[in-house]
N, C-alpha and C. Protein backbone atom coordinates (compact mmCIF):
# COMPACT_ATOMS: atom_id res chain seq x y z
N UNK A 1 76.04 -32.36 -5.70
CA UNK A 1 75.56 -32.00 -4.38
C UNK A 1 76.36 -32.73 -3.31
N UNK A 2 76.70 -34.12 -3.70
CA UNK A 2 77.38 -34.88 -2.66
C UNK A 2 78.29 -34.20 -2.53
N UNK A 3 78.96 -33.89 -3.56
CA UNK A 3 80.88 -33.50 -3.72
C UNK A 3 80.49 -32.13 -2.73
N UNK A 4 79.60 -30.89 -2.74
CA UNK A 4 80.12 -30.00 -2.26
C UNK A 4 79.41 -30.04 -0.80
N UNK A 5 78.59 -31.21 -0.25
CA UNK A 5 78.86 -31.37 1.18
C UNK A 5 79.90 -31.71 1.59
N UNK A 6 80.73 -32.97 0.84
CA UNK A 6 81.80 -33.51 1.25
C UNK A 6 82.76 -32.80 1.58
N UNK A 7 82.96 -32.01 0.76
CA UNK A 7 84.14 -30.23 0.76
C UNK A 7 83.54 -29.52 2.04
N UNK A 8 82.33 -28.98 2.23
CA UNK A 8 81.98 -28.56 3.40
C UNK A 8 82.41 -29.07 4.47
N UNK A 9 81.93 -30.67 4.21
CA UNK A 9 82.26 -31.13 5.69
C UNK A 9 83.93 -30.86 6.28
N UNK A 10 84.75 -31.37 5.37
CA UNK A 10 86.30 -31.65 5.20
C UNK A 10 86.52 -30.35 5.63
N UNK A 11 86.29 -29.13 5.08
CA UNK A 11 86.97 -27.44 5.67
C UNK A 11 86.33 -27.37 7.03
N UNK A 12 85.38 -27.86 7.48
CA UNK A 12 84.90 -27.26 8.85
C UNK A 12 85.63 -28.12 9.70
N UNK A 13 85.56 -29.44 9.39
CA UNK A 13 86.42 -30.49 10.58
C UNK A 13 87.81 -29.81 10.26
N UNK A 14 88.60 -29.43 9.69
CA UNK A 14 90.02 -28.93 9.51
C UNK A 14 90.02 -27.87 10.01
N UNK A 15 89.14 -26.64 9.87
CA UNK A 15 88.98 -25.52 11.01
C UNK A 15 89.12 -25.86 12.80
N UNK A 16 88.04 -26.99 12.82
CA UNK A 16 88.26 -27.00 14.26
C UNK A 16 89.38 -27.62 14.22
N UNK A 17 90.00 -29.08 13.62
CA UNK A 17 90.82 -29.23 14.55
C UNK A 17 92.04 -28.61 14.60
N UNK A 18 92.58 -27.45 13.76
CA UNK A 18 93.54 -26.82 13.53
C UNK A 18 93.24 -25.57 14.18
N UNK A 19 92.14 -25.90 15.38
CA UNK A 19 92.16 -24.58 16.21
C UNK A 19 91.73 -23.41 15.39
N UNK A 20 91.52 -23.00 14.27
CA UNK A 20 91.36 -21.45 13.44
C UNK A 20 89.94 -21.03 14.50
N UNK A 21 89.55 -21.71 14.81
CA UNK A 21 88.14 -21.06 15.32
C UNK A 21 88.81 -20.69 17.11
N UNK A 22 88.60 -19.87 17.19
CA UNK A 22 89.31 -19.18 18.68
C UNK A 22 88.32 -19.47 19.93
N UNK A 23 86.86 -20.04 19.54
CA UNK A 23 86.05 -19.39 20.85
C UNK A 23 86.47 -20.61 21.76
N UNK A 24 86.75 -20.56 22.84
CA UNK A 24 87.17 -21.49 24.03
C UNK A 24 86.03 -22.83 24.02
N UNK A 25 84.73 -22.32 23.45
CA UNK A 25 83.40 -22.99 23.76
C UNK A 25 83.42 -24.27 23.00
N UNK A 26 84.31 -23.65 21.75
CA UNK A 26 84.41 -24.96 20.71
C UNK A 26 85.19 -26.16 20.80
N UNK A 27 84.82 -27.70 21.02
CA UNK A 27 85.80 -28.55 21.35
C UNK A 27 86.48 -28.74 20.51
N UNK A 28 87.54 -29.25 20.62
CA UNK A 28 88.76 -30.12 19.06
C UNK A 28 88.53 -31.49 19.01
N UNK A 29 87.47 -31.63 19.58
CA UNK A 29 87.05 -33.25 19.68
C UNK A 29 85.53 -33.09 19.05
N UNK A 30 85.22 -32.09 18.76
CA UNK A 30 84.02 -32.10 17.96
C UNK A 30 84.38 -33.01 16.55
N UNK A 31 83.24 -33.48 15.81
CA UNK A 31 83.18 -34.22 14.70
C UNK A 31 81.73 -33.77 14.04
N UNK A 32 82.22 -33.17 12.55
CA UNK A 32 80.69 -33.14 11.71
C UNK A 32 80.69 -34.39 11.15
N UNK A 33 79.36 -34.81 11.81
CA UNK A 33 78.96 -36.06 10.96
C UNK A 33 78.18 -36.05 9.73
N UNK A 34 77.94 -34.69 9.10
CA UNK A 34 77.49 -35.17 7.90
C UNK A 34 76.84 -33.47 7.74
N UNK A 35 76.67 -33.26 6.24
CA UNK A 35 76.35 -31.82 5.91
C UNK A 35 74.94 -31.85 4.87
N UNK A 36 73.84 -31.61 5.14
CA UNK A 36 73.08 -31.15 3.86
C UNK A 36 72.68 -29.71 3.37
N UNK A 37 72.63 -30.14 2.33
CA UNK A 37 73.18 -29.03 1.45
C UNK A 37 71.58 -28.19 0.55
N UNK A 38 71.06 -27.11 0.71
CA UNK A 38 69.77 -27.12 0.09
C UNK A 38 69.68 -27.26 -1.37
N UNK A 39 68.69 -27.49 -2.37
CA UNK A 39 69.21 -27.99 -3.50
C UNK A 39 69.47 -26.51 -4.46
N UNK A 40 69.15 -25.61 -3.81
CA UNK A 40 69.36 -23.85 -4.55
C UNK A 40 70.75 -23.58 -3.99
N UNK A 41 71.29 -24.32 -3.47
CA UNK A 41 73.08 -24.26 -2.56
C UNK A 41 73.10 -22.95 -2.00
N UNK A 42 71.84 -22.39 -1.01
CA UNK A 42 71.45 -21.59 -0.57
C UNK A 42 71.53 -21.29 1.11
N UNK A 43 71.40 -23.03 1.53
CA UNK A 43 72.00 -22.92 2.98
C UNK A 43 72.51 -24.46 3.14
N UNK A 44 73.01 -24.48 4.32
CA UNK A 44 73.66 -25.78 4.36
C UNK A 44 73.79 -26.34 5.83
N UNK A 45 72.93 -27.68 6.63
CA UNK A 45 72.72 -28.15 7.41
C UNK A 45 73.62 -28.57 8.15
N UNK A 46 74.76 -28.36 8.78
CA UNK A 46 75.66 -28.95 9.42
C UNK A 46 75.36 -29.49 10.57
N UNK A 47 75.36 -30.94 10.65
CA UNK A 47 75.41 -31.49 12.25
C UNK A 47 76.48 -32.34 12.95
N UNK A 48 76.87 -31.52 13.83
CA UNK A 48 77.75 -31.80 14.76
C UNK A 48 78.14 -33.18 16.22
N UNK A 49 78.72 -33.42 16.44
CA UNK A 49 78.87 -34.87 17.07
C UNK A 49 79.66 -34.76 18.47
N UNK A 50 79.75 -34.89 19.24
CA UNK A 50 81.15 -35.07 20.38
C UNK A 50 80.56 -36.15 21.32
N UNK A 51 81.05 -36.48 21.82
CA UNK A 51 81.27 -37.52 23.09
C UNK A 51 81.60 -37.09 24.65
N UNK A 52 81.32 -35.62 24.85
CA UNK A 52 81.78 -34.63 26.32
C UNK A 52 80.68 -34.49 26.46
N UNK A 53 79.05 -35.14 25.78
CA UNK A 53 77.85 -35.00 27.19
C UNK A 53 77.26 -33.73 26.24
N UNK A 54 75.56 -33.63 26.36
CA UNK A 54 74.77 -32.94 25.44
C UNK A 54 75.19 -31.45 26.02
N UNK A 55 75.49 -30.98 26.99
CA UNK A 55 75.29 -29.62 27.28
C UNK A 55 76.33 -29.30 26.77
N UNK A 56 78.10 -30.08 26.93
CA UNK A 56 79.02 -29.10 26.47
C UNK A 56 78.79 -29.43 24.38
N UNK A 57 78.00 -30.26 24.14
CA UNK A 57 77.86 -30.17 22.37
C UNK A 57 76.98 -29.33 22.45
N UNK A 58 76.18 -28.64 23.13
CA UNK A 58 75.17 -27.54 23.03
C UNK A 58 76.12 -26.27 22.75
N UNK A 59 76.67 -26.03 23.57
CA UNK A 59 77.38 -24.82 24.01
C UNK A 59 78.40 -24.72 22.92
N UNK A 60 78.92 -25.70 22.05
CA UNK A 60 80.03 -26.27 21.16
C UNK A 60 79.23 -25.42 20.11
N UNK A 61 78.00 -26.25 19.83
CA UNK A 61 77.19 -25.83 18.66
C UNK A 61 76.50 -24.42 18.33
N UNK A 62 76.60 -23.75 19.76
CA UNK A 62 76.18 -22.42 19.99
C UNK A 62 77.23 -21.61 19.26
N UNK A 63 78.21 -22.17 19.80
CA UNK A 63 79.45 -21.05 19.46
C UNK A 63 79.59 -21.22 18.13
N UNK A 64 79.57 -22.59 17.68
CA UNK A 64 79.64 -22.55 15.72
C UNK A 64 78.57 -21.73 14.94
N UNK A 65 77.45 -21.81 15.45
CA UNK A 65 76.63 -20.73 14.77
C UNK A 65 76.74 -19.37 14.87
N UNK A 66 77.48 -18.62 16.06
CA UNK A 66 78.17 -17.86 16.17
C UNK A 66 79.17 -17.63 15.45
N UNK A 67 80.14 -18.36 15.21
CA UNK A 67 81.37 -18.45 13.71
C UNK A 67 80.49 -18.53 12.80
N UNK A 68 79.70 -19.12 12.26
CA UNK A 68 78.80 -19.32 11.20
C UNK A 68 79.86 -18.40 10.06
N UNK A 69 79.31 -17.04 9.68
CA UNK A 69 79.91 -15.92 9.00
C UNK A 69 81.37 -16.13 8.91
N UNK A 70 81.92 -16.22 9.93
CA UNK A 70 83.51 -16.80 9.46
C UNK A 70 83.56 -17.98 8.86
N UNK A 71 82.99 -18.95 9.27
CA UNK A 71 83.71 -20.42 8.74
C UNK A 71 83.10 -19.82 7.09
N UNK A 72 81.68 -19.82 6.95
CA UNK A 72 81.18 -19.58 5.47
C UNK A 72 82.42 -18.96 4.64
N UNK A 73 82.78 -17.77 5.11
CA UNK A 73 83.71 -16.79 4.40
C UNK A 73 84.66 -18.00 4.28
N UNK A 74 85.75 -18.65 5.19
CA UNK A 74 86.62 -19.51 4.76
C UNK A 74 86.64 -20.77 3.91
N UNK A 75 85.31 -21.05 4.15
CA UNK A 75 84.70 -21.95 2.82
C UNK A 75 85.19 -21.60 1.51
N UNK A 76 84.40 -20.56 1.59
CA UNK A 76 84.57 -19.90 0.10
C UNK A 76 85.26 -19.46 -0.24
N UNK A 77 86.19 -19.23 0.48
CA UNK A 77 87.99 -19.04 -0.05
C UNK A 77 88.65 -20.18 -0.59
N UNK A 78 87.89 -21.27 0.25
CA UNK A 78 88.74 -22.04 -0.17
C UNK A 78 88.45 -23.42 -1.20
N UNK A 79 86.76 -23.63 -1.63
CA UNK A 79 86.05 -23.75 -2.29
C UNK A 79 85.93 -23.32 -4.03
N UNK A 80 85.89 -22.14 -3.69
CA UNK A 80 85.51 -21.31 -5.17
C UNK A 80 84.39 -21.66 -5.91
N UNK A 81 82.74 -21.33 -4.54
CA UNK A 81 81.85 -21.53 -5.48
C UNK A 81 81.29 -20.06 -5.58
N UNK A 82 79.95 -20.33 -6.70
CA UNK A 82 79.69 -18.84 -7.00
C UNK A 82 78.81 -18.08 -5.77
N UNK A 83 78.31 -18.58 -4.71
CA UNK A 83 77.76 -19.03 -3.61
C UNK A 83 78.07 -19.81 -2.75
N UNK A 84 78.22 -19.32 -1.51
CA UNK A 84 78.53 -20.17 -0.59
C UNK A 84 77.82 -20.26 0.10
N UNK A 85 77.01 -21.91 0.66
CA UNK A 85 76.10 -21.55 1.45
C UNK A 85 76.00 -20.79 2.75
N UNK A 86 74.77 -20.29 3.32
CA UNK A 86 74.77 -20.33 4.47
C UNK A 86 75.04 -21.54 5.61
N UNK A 87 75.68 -21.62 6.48
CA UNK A 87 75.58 -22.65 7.50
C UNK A 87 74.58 -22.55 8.68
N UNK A 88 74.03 -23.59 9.13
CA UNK A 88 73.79 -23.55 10.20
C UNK A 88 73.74 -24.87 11.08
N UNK A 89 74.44 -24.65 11.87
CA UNK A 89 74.54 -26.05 12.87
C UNK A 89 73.80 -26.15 13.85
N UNK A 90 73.73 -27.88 14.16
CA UNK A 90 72.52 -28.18 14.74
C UNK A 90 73.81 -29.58 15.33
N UNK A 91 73.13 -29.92 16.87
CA UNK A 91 73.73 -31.43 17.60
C UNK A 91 73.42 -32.49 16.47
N UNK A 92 74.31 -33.22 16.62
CA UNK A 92 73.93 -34.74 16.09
C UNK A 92 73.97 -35.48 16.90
N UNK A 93 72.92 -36.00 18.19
CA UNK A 93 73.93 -37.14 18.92
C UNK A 93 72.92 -38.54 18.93
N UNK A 94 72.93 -38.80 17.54
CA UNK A 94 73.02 -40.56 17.17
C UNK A 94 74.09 -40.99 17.17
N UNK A 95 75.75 -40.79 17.11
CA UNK A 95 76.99 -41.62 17.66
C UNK A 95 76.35 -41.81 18.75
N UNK A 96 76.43 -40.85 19.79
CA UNK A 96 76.48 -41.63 21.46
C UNK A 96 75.29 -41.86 21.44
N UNK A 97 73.61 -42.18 20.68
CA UNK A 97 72.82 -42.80 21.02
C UNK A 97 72.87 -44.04 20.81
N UNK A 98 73.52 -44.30 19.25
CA UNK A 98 74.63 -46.09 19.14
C UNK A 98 75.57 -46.20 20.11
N UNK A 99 75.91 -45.27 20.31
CA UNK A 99 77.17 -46.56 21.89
C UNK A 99 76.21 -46.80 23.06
N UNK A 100 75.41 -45.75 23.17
CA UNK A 100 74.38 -45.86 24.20
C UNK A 100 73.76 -47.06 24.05
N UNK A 101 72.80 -47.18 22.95
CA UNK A 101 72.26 -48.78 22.58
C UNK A 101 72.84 -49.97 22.51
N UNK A 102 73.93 -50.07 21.95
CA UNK A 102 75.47 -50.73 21.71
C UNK A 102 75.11 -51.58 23.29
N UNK A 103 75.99 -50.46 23.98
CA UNK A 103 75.92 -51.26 25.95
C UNK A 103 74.83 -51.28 26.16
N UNK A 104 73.75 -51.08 25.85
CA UNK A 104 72.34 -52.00 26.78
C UNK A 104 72.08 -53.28 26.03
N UNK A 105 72.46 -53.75 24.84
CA UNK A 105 72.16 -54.75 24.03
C UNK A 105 73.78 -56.11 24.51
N UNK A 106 74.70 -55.07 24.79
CA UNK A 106 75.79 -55.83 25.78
C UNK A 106 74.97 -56.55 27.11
N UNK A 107 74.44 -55.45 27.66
CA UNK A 107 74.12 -55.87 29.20
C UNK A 107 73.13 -57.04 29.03
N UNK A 108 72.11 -56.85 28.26
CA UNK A 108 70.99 -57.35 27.65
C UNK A 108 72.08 -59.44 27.96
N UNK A 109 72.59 -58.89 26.81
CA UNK A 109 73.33 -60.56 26.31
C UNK A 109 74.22 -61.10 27.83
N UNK A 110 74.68 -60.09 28.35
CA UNK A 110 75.20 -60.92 29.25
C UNK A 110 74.13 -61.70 30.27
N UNK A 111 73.37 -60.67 30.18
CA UNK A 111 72.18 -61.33 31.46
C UNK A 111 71.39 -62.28 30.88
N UNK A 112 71.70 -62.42 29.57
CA UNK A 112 71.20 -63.40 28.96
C UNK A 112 71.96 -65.30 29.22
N UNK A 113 73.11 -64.38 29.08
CA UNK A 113 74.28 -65.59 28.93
C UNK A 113 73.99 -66.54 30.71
N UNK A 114 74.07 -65.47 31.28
CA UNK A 114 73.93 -65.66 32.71
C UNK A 114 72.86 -66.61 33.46
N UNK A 115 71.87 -66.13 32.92
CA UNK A 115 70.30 -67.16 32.73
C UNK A 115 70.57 -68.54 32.61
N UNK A 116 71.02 -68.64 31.02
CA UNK A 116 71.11 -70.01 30.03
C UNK A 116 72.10 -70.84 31.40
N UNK A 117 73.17 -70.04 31.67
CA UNK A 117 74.35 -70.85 32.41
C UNK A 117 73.98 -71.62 33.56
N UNK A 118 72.91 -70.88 34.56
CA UNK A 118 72.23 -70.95 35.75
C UNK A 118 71.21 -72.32 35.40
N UNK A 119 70.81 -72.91 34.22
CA UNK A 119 69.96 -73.33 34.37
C UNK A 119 70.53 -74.75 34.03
């Protein structure tokens, strides 16, 4: 199960960033962070990542479910299972909720540091 998310993941990040996917909507700075896979290998959870702000990963993720039917088909060309799942993508944005947390736990310490120094 691991191995054929891992393969999932690897053909879809190589689609986008090799451009094969045409719709303008889709960034090349997108990143799948991770794929689950149902255990009947019947459909398959893809969630998606970028750093350009929730609306343009909305609109990113719109358009991949839109490819959906293509990327699947190129999967399975290039795969060779007896089934290929369905995809469907969904945002991931825990990266930028860790950088997000990341700098308030920065700000946090400096104003910390700042305190201790003052006193």
């Amino acid at each position: 199960m691991k191995r054929v998310e891992s393969l999932i993941r690897e053909q879809i990040g190589t689609l986008i960033m090799n451009q094969e996917l045409k719709d303008p909507r889709i960034n090349t700075l997108l990143s799948i962070t991770s794929v689950k896979v149902s255990n009947d290998l019947s459909s398959a959870k893809v969630f998606v990542s970028g750093l350009e702000g929730e609306a343009r990963l909305k609109k990113s993720v719109a358009a991949l479910n839109h490819a959906a039917g293509f990327i699947q088909n190129r999967i399975g060309k290039q795969i060779r299972m007896r089934l290929t799942p369905k995809l469907y993508f969904t945002p991931d944005t825990s990266v930028r909720d860790g950088y997000m947390m990341n700098q308030k736990i920065d700000h946090l310490m400096k104003e910390d540091q700042k305190e201790s120094d003052s006193e």
